[in-house]
C-alpha atoms as a PDB file:
ATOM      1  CA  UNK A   1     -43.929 141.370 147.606  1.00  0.00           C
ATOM      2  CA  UNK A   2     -44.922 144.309 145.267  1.00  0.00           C
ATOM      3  CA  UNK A   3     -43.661 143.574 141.476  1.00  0.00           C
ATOM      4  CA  UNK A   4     -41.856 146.932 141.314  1.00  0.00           C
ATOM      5  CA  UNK A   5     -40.164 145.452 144.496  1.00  0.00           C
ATOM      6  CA  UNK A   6     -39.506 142.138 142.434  1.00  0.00           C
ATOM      7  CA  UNK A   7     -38.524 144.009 139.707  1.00  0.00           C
ATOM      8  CA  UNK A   8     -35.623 146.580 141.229  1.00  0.00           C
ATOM      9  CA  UNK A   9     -34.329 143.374 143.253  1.00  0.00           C
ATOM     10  CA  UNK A  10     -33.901 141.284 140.019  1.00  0.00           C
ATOM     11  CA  UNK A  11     -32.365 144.263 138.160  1.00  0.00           C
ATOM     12  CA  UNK A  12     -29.857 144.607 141.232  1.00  0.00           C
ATOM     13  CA  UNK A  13     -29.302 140.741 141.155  1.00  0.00           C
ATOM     14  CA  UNK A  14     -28.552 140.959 137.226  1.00  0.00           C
ATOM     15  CA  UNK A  15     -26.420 144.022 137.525  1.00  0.00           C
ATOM     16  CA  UNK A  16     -24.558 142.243 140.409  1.00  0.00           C
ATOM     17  CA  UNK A  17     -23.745 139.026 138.368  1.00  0.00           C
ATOM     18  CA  UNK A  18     -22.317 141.056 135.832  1.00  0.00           C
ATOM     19  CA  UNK A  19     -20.345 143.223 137.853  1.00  0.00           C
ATOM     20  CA  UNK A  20     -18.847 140.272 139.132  1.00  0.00           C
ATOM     21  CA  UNK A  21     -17.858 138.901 135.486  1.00  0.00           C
ATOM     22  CA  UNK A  22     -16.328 141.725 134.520  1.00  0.00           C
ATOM     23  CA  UNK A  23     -12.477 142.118 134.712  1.00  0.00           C
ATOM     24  CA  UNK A  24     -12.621 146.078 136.345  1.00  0.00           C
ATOM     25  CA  UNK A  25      -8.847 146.421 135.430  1.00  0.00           C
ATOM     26  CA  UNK A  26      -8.864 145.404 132.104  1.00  0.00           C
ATOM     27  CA  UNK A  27     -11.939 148.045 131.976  1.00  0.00           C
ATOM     28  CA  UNK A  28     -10.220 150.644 133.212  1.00  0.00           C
ATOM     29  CA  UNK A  29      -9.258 153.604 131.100  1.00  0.00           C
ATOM     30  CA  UNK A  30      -7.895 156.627 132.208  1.00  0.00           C
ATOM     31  CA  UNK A  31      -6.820 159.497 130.042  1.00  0.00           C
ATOM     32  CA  UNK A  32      -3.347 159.568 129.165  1.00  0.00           C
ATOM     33  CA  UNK A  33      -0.966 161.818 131.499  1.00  0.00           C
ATOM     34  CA  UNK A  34       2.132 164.035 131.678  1.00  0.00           C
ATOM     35  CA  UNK A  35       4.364 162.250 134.061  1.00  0.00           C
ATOM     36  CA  UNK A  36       6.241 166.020 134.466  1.00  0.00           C
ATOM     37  CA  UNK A  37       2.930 167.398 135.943  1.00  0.00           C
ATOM     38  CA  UNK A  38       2.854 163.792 137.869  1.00  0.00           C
ATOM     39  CA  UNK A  39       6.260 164.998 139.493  1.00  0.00           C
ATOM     40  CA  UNK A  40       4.297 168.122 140.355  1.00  0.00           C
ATOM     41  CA  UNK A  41       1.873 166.678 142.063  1.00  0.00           C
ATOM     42  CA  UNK A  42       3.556 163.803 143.707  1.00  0.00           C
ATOM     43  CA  UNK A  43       5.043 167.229 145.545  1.00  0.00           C
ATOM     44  CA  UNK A  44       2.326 169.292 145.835  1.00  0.00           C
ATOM     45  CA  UNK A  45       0.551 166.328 147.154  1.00  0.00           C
ATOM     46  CA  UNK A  46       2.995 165.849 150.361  1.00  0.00           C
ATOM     47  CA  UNK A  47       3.846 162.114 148.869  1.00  0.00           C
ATOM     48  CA  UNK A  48       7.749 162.747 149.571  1.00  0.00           C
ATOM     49  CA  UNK A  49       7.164 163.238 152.895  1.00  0.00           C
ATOM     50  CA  UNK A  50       7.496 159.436 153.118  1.00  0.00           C
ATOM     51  CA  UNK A  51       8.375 158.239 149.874  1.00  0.00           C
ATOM     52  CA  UNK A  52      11.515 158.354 147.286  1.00  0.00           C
ATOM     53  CA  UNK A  53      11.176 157.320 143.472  1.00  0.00           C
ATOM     54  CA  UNK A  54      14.349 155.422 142.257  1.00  0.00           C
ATOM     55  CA  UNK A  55      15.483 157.486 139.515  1.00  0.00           C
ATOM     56  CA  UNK A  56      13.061 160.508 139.923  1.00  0.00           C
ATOM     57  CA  UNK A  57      15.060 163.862 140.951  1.00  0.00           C
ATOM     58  CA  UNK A  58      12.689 165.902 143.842  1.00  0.00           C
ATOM     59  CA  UNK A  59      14.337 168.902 144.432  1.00  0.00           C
ATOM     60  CA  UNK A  60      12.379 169.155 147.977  1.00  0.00           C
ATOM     61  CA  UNK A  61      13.898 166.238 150.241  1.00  0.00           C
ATOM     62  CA  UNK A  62      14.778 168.742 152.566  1.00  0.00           C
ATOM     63  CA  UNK A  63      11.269 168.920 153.771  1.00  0.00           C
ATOM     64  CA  UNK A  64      11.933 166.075 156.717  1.00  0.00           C
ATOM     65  CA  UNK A  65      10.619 163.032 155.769  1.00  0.00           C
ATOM     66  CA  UNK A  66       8.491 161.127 157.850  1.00  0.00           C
ATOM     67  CA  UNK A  67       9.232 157.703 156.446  1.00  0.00           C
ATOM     68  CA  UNK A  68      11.304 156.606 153.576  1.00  0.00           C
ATOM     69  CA  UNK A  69       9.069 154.111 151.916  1.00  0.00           C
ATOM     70  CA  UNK A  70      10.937 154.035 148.535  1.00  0.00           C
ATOM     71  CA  UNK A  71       8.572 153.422 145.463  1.00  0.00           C
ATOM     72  CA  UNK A  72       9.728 152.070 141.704  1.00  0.00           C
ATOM     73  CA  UNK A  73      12.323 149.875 142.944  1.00  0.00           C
ATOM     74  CA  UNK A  74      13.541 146.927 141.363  1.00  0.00           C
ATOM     75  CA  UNK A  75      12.554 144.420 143.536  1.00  0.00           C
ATOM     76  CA  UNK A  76       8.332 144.182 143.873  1.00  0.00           C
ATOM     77  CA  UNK A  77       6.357 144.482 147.355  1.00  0.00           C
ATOM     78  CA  UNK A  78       3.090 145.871 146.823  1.00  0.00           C
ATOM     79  CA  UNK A  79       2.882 147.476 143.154  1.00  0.00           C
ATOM     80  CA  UNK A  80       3.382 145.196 140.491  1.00  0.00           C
ATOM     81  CA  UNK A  81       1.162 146.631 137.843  1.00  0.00           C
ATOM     82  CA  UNK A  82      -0.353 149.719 136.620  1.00  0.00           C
ATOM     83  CA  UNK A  83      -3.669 148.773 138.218  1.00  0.00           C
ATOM     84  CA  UNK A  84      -1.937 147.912 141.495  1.00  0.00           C
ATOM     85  CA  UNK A  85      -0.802 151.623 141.576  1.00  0.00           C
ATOM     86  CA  UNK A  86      -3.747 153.026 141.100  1.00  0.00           C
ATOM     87  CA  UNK A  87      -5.596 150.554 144.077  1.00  0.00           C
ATOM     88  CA  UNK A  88      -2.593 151.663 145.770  1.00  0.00           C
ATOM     89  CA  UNK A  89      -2.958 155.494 145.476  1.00  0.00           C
ATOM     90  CA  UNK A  90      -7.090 155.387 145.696  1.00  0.00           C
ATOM     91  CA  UNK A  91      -7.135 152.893 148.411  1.00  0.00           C
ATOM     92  CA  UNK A  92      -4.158 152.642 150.726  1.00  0.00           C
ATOM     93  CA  UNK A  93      -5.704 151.141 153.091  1.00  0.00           C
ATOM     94  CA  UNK A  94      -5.865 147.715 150.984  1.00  0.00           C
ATOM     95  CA  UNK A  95      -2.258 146.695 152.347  1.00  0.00           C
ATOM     96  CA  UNK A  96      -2.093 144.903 155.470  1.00  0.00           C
ATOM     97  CA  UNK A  97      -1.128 146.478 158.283  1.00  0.00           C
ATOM     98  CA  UNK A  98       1.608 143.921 159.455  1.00  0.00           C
ATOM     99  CA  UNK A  99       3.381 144.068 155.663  1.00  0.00           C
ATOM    100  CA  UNK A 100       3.573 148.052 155.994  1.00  0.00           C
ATOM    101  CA  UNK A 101       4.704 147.835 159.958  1.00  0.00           C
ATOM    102  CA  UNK A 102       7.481 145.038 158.560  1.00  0.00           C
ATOM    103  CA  UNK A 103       9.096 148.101 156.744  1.00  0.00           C
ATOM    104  CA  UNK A 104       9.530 150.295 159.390  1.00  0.00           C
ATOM    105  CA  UNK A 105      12.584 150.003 161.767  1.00  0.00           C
ATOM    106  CA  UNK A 106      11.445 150.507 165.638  1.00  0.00           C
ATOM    107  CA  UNK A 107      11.300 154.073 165.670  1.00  0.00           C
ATOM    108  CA  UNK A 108       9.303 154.368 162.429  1.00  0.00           C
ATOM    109  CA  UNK A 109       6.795 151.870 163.983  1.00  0.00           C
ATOM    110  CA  UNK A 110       6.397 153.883 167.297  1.00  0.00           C
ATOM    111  CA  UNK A 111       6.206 157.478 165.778  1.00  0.00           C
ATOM    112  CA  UNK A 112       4.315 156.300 161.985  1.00  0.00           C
ATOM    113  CA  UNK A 113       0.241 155.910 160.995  1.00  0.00           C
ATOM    114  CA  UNK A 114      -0.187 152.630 159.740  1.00  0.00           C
ATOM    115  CA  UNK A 115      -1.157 153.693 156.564  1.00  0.00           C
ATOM    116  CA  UNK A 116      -0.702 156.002 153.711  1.00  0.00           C
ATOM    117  CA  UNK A 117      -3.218 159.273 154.493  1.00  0.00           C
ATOM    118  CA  UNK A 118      -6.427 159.273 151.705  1.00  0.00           C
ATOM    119  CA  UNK A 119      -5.689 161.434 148.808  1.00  0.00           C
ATOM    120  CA  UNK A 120      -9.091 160.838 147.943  1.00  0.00           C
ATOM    121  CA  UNK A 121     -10.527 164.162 149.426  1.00  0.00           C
ATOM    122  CA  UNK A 122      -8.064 166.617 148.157  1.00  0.00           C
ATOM    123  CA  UNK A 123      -6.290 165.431 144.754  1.00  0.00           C
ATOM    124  CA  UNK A 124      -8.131 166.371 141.639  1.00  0.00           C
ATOM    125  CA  UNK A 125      -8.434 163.642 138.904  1.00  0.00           C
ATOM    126  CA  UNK A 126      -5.968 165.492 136.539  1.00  0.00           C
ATOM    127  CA  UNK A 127      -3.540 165.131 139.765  1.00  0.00           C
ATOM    128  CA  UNK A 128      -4.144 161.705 139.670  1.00  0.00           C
ATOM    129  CA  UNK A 129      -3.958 161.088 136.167  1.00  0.00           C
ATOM    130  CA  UNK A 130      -0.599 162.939 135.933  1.00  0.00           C
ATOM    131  CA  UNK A 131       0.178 161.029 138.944  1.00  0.00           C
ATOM    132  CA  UNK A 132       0.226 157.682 137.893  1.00  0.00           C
ATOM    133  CA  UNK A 133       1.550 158.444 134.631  1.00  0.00           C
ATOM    134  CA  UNK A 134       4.500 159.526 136.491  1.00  0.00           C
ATOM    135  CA  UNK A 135       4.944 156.561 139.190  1.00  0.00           C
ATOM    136  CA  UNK A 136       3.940 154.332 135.900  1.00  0.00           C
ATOM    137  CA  UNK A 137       6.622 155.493 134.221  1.00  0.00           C
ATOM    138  CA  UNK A 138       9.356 155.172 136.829  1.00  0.00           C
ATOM    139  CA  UNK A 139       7.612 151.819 137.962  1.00  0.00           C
ATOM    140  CA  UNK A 140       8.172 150.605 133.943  1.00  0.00           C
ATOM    141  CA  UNK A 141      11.979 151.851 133.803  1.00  0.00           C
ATOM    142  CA  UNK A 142      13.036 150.160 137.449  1.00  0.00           C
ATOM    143  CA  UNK A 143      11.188 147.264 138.235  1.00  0.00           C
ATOM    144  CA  UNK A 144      11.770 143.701 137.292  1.00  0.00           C
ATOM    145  CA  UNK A 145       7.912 142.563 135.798  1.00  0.00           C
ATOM    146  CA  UNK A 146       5.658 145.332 136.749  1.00  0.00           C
ATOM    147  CA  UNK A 147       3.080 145.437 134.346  1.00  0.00           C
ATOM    148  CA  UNK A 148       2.667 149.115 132.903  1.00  0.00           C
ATOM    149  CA  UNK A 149      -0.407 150.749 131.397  1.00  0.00           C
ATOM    150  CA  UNK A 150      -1.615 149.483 128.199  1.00  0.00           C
END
């Protein structure tokens, strides 16, 4: 094998071993946000066309839901931390199919996607930002043991 070869695989190896020591959520900081602009967005971004916030007022329900997935609630499913909601807004598609489809009642199941559409094409990173400092918020306020931002 060439050295350079040598060389780039044990720099990949070494970079690899301490990726996978490293805590990425306890890394992981985001600016702060402004959960009003997060209510903005959580619009703008089509979320309550299947979700609710306990204790958020959205003006725009009468849009016609698709689902009604309710988020911040007081009893846990998926979101239990801050860095749970941010997996959960940047990669939807890490909940099991069968937990989402146990949700839905039979005509939700027939008519729905299985999962939550990828936001990570169109929302801009101050959306998210403002986003999660929104859901955080709520999330902190109505749920028993969700773990907020730091």
């Amino acid at each position: 094998m060439h050295p350079s070869a040598t060389n780039t695989i044990l720099l990949i190896t070494a970079c690899v071993a301490s990726l996978l020591q490293t805590n990425f959520a306890e890394d992981l900081r985001l600016p702060q946000g402004d959960a009003e602009a997060g209510l903005k967005a959580f619009v703008d971004l089509r979320c309550i066309h299947c979700h609710a916030v306990q204790g958020a007022a959205i003006d725009h329900l009468e849009l016609g839901k698709r689902l009604d997935l309710k988020l911040a609630v007081p009893t846990p499913r998926f979101v239990k931390s801050y860095n749970g909601l941010i997996t959960a807004i940047t990669n939807p598609r890490h909940v099991v199919q069968e937990q989402y489809r146990q949700l839905l009642d039979p005509t939700q199941k027939a008519e729905a996607e299985p999962f939550m559409l990828d936001l990570t094409t169109t929302m801009t990173v101050r959306q998210l930002i403002d986003l999660l400092a929104f859901l955080d918020e709520r999330y902190a306020t109505n749920q028993t043991g969700y773990t907020p931002r730091h």
